[in-house]
Protein backbone atom coordinates (compact mmCIF):
# COMPACT_ATOMS: atom_id res chain seq x y z
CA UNK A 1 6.72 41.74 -6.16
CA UNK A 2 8.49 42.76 -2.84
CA UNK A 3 8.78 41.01 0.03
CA UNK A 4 6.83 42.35 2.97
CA UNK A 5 7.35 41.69 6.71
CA UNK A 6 4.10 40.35 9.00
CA UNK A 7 2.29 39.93 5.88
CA UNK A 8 1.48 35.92 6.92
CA UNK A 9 1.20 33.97 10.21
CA UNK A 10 2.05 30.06 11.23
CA UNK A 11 -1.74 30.26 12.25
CA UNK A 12 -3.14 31.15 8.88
CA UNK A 13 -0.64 29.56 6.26
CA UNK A 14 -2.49 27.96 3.97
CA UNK A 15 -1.88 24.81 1.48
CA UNK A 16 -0.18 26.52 -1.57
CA UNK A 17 1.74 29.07 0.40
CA UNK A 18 4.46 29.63 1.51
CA UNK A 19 5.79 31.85 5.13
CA UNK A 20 9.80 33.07 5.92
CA UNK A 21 9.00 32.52 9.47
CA UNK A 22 11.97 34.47 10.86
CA UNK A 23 15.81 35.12 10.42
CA UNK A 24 17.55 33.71 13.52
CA UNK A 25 21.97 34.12 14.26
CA UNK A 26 23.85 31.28 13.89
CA UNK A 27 27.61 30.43 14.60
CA UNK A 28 30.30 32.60 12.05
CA UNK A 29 28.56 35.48 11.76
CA UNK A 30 25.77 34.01 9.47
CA UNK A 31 21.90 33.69 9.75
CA UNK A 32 19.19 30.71 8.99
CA UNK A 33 15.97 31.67 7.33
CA UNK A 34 13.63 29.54 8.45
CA UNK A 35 10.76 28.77 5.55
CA UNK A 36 7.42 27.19 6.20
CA UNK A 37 4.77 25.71 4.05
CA UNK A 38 2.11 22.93 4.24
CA UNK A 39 3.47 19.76 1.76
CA UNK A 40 0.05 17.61 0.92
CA UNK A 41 2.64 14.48 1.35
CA UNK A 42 -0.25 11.73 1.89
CA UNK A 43 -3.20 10.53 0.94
CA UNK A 44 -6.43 11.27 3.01
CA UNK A 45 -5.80 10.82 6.23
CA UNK A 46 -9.57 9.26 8.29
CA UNK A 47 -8.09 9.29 12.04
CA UNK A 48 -6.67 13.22 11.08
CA UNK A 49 -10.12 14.30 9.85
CA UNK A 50 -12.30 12.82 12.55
CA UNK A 51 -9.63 14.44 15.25
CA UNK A 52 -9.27 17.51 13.03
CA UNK A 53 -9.87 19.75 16.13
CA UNK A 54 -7.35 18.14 18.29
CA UNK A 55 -4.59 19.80 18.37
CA UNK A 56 -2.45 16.82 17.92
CA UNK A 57 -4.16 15.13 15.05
CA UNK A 58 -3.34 18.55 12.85
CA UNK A 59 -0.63 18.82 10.12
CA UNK A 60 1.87 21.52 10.66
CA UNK A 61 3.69 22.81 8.50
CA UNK A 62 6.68 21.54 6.92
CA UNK A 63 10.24 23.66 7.74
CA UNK A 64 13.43 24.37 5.61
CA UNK A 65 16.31 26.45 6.36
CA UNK A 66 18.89 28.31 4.58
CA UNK A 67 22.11 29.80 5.95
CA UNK A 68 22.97 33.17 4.56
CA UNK A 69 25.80 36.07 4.97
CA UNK A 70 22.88 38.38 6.64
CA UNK A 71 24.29 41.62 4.22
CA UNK A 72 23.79 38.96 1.48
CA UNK A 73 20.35 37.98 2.24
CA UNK A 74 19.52 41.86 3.05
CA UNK A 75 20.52 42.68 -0.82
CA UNK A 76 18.78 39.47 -2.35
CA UNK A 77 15.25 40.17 -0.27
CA UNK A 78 15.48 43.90 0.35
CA UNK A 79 14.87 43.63 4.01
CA UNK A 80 17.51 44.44 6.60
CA UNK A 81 18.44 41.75 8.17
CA UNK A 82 21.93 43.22 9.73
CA UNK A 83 20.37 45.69 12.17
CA UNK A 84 20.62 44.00 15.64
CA UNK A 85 18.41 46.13 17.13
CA UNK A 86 15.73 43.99 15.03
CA UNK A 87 16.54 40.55 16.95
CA UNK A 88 15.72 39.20 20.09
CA UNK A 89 15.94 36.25 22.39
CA UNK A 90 12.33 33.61 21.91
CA UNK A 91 11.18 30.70 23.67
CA UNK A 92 13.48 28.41 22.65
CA UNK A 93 16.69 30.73 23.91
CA UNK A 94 17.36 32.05 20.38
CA UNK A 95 18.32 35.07 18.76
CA UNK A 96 15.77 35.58 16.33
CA UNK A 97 14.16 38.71 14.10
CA UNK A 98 10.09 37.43 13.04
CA UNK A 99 9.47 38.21 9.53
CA UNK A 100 6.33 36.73 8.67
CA UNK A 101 6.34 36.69 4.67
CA UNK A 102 3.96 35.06 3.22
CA UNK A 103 5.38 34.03 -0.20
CA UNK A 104 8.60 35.61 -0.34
CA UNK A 105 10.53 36.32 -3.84
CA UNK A 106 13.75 36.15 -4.76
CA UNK A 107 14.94 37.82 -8.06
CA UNK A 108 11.01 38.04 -9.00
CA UNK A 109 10.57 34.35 -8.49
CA UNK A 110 8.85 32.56 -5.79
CA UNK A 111 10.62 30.74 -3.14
CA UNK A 112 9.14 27.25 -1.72
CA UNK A 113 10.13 24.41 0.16
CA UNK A 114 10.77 21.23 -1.39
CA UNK A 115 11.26 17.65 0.39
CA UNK A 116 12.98 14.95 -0.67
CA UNK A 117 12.45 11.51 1.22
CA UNK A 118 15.83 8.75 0.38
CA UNK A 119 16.96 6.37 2.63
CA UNK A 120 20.49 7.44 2.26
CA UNK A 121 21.21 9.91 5.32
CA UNK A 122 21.78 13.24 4.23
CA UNK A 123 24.15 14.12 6.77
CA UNK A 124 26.73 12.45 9.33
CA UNK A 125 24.34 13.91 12.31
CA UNK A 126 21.77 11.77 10.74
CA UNK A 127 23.56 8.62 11.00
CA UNK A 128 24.27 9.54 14.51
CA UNK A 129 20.92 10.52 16.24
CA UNK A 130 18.71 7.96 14.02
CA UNK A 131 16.25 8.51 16.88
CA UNK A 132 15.68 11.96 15.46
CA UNK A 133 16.45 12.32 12.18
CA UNK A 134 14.48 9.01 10.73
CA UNK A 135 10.44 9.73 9.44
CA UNK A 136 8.32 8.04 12.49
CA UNK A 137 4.80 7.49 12.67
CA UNK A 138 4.10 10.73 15.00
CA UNK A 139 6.35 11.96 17.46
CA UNK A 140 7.65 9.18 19.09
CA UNK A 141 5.80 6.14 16.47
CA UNK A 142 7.11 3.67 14.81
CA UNK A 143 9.65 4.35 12.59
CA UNK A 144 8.35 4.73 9.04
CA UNK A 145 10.26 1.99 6.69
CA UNK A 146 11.29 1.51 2.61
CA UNK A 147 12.16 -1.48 1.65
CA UNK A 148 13.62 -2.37 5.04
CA UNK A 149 15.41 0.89 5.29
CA UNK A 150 15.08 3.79 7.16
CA UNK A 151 13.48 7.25 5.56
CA UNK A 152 15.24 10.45 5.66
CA UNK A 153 13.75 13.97 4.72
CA UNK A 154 15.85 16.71 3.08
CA UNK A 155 13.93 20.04 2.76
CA UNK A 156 15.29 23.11 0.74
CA UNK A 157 14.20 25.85 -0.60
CA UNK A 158 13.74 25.97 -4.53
CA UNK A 159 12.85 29.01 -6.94
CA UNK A 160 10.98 26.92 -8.83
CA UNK A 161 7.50 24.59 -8.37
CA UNK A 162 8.48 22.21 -5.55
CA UNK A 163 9.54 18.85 -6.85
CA UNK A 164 8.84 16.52 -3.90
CA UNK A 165 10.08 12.89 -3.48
CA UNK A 166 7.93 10.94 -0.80
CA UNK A 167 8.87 7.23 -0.72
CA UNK A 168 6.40 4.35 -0.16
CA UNK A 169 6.32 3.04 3.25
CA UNK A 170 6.71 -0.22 4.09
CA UNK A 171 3.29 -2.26 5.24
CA UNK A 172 2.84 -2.18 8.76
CA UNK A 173 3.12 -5.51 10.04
CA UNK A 174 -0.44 -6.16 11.76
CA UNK A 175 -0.48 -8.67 15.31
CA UNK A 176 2.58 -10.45 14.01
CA UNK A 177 4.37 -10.72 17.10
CA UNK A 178 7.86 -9.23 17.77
CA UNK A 179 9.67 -12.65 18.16
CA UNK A 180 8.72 -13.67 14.84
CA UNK A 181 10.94 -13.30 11.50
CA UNK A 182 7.95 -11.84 8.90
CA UNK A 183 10.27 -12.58 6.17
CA UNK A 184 10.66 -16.85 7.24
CA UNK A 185 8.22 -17.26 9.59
CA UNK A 186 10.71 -18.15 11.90
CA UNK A 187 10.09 -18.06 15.64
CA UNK A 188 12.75 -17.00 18.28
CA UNK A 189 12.56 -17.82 21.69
């Protein structure tokens, strides 16, 4: 197996694979290979199959990103990721080279993307921007609760079938007004 540029798309990854989206340069000299892959993380999901051709009822899917010495990842993935002829700015002001693999190898073994929900943070910008790094309910939802606590997502690439950790949300807490403590009953004023 060999890994093959623009052999996959975002538009045509399907559940069970997996697409290195692009290599893009990063601060020191180093890149980040972005992964992509579609996680089934929930059960069937009624308001996401009667919307399924709204563009903003569909899953995307998942990312994960490794930082690499780009002669490094060039050895480990045969593909030449040190020619900077090969990169260019996108969208989102970024100097990137697309790749496109669909199910890339390393050392003859698949690579996938694996997430892991905890409610510790994973990271000291997590406990910082909260806002952003906490699992909502949709883009700007309700913030997705365990036990009380807040969920956090690490995602990482693994050589090995994807473990993945998804926590059990909270109940959502149905016409119970916000002035009123669901744990007591108690009503503020």
């Amino acid at each position: 197996m060999e890994n093959t540029i623009n052999t996959g798309s975002l538009d045509t990854l399907k559940f069970g694979q997996t697409l290195l989206v692009h290599a893009r340069k990063v601060n020191g000299n180093k890149i980040q290979l972005e992964f992509a892959e579609h996680i089934n993380d929930q059960e069937v999901n009624l308001l996401q199959m009667f919307n399924s051709s709204d563009e903003r009822f569909q899953r995307r899917p998942r990312r994960a990103w490794q930082t690499a010495e780009p002669k490094d990842a060039s050895k480990l993935l045969g593909i030449d990721l040190t020619d900077d002829s090969k990169y260019s700015i996108n969208e989102m002001d970024q100097n990137v080279m697309p790749l496109n693999i669909l199910n890339p190898v390393l050392n003859g073994k698949r690579m996938r993307v694996q997430i892991t929900e905890q409610v510790t943070p994973t990271s000291d910008w997590d406990v910082a921007n909260i806002d952003r790094a906490a699992k909502r309910k949709g883009r700007d939802g309700d913030f997705v609760l365990h036990n009380g606590n807040h969920i956090f997502t690490k995602s990482e690439i693994v050589l090995t079938e994807a473990r993945h950790t998804f926590l059990e949300p909270d109940p959502e807490q149905v016409g119970v007004p916000a002035n009123v403590d669901t744990d007591t009953g108690e009503i503020f004023s």
